[in-house]
C-alpha atoms as a PDB file:
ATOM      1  CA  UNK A   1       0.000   0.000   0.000  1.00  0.00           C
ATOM      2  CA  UNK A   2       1.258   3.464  -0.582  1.00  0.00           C
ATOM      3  CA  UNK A   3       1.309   5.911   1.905  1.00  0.00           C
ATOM      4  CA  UNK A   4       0.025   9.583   0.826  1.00  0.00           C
ATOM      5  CA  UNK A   5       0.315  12.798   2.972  1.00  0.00           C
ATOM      6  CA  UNK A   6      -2.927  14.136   4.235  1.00  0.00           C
ATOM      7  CA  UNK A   7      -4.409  16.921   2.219  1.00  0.00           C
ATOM      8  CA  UNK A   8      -4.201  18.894   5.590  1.00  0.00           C
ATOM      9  CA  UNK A   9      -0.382  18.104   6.086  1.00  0.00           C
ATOM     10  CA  UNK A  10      -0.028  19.710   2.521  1.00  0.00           C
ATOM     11  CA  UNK A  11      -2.394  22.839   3.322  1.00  0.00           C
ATOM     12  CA  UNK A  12      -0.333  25.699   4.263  1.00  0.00           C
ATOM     13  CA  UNK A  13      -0.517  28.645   6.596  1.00  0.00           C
ATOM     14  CA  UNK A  14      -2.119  32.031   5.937  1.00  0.00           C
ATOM     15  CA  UNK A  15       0.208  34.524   6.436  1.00  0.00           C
ATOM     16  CA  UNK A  16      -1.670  38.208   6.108  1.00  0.00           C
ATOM     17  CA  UNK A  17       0.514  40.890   3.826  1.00  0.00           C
ATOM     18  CA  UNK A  18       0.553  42.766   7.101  1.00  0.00           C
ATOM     19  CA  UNK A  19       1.381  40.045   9.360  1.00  0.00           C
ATOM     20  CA  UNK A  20       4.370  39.098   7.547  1.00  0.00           C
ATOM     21  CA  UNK A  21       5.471  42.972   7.133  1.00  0.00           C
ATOM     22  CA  UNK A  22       5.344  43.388  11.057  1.00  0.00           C
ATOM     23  CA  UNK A  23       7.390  40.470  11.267  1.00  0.00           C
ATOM     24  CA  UNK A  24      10.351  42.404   9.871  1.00  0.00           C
ATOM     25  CA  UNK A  25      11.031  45.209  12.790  1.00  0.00           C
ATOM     26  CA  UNK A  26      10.893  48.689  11.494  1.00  0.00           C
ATOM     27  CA  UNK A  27       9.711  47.773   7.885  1.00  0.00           C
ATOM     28  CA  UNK A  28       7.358  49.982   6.340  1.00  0.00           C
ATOM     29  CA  UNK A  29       5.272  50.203   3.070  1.00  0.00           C
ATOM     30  CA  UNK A  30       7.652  52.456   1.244  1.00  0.00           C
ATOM     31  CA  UNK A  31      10.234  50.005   2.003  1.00  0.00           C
ATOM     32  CA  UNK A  32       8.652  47.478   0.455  1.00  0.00           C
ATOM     33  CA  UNK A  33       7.573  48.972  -2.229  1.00  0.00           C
ATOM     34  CA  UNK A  34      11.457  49.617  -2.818  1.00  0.00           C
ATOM     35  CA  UNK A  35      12.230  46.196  -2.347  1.00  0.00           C
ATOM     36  CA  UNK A  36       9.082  44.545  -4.605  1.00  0.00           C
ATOM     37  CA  UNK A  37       8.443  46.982  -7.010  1.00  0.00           C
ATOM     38  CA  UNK A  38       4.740  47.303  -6.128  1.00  0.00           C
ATOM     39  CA  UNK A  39       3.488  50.537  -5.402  1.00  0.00           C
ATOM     40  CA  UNK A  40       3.207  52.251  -1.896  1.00  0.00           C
ATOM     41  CA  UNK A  41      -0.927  52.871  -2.182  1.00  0.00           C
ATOM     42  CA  UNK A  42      -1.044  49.338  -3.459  1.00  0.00           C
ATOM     43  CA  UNK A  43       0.192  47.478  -0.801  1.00  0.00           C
ATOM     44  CA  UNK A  44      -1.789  49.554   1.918  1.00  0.00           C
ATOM     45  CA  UNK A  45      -4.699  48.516  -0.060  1.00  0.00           C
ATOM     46  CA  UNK A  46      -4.211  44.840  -0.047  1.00  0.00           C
ATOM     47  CA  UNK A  47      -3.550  45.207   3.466  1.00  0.00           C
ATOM     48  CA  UNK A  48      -6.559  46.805   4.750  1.00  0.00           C
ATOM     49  CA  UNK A  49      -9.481  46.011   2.238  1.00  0.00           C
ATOM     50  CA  UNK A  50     -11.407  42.754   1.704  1.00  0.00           C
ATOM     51  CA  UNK A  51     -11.802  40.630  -0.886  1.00  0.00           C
ATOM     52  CA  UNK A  52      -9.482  42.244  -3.692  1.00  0.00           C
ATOM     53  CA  UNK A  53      -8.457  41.459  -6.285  1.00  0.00           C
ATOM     54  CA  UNK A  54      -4.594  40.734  -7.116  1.00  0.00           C
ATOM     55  CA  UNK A  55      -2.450  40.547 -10.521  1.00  0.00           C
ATOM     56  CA  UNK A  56      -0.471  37.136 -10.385  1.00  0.00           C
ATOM     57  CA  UNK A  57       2.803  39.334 -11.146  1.00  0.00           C
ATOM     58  CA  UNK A  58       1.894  41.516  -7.826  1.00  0.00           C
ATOM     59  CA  UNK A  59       1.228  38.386  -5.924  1.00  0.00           C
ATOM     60  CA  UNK A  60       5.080  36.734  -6.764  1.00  0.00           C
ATOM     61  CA  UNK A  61       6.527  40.696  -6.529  1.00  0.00           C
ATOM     62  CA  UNK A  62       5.366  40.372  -2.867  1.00  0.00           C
ATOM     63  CA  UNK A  63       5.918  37.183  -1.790  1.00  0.00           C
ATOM     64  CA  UNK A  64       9.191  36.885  -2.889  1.00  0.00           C
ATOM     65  CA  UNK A  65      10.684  40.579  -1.151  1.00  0.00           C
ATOM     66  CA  UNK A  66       8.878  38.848   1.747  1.00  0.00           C
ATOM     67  CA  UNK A  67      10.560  35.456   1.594  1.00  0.00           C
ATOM     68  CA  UNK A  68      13.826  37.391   0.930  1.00  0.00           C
ATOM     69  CA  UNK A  69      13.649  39.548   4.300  1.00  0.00           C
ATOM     70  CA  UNK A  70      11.936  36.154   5.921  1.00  0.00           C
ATOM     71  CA  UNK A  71       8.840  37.348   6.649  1.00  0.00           C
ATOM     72  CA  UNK A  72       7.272  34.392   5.058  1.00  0.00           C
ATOM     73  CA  UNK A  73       8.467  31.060   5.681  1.00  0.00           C
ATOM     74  CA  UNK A  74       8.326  27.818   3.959  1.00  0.00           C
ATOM     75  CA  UNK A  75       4.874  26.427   4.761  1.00  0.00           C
ATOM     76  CA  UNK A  76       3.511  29.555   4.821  1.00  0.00           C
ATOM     77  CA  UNK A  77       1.393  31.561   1.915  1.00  0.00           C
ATOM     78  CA  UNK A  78       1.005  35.140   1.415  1.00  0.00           C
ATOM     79  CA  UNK A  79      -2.799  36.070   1.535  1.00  0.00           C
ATOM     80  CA  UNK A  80      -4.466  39.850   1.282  1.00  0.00           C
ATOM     81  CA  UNK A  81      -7.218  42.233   3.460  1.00  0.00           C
ATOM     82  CA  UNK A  82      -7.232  43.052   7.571  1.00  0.00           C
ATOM     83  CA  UNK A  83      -5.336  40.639   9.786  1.00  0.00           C
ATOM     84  CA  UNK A  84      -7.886  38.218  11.022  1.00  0.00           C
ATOM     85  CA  UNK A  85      -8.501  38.614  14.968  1.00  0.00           C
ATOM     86  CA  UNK A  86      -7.311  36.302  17.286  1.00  0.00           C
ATOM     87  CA  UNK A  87      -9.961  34.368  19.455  1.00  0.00           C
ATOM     88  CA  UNK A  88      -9.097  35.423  23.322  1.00  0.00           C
ATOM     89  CA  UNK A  89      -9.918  32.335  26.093  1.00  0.00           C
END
């Protein structure tokens, strides 16, 4: 019998556009607009507003400045709109 991952083990984690710049200390949207090549007004869009709507050449701009500073890590995807709040106990 062959043994297959779980769909769930090959899922990966949603990493907000905001999330993963905070994870960089100090980095702001000009400075990643330097560093991706997407524009300023852009990326504070994608980071506050629901449910846009993103060019594939955007998307890979993003996620790879990100990946390059490690703000996203492997097993981790780059997703867009408000960082979703976490439940308190």
């Amino acid at each position: 019998m062959k043994h297959t991952a779980s769909r769930k083990a090959k899922e990966r984690t949603p990493v907000t556009l905001a999330e993963a710049r905070a994870r960089i200390k100090g980095l702001t949207q000009l400075d990643l607009e330097k560093r991706s090549g997407v524009d300023r007004t852009r990326i504070s869009k994608l980071e506050i507003l629901d449910d846009v709507s993103v060019m594939h050449d955007t998307y890979e701009k993003l996620d790879e400045a990100l990946r390059e500073l490690g703000a996203l890590r492997a097993g981790e995807k780059l997703v867009f709109g408000p960082a979703k709040e976490q439940a308190t106990a």
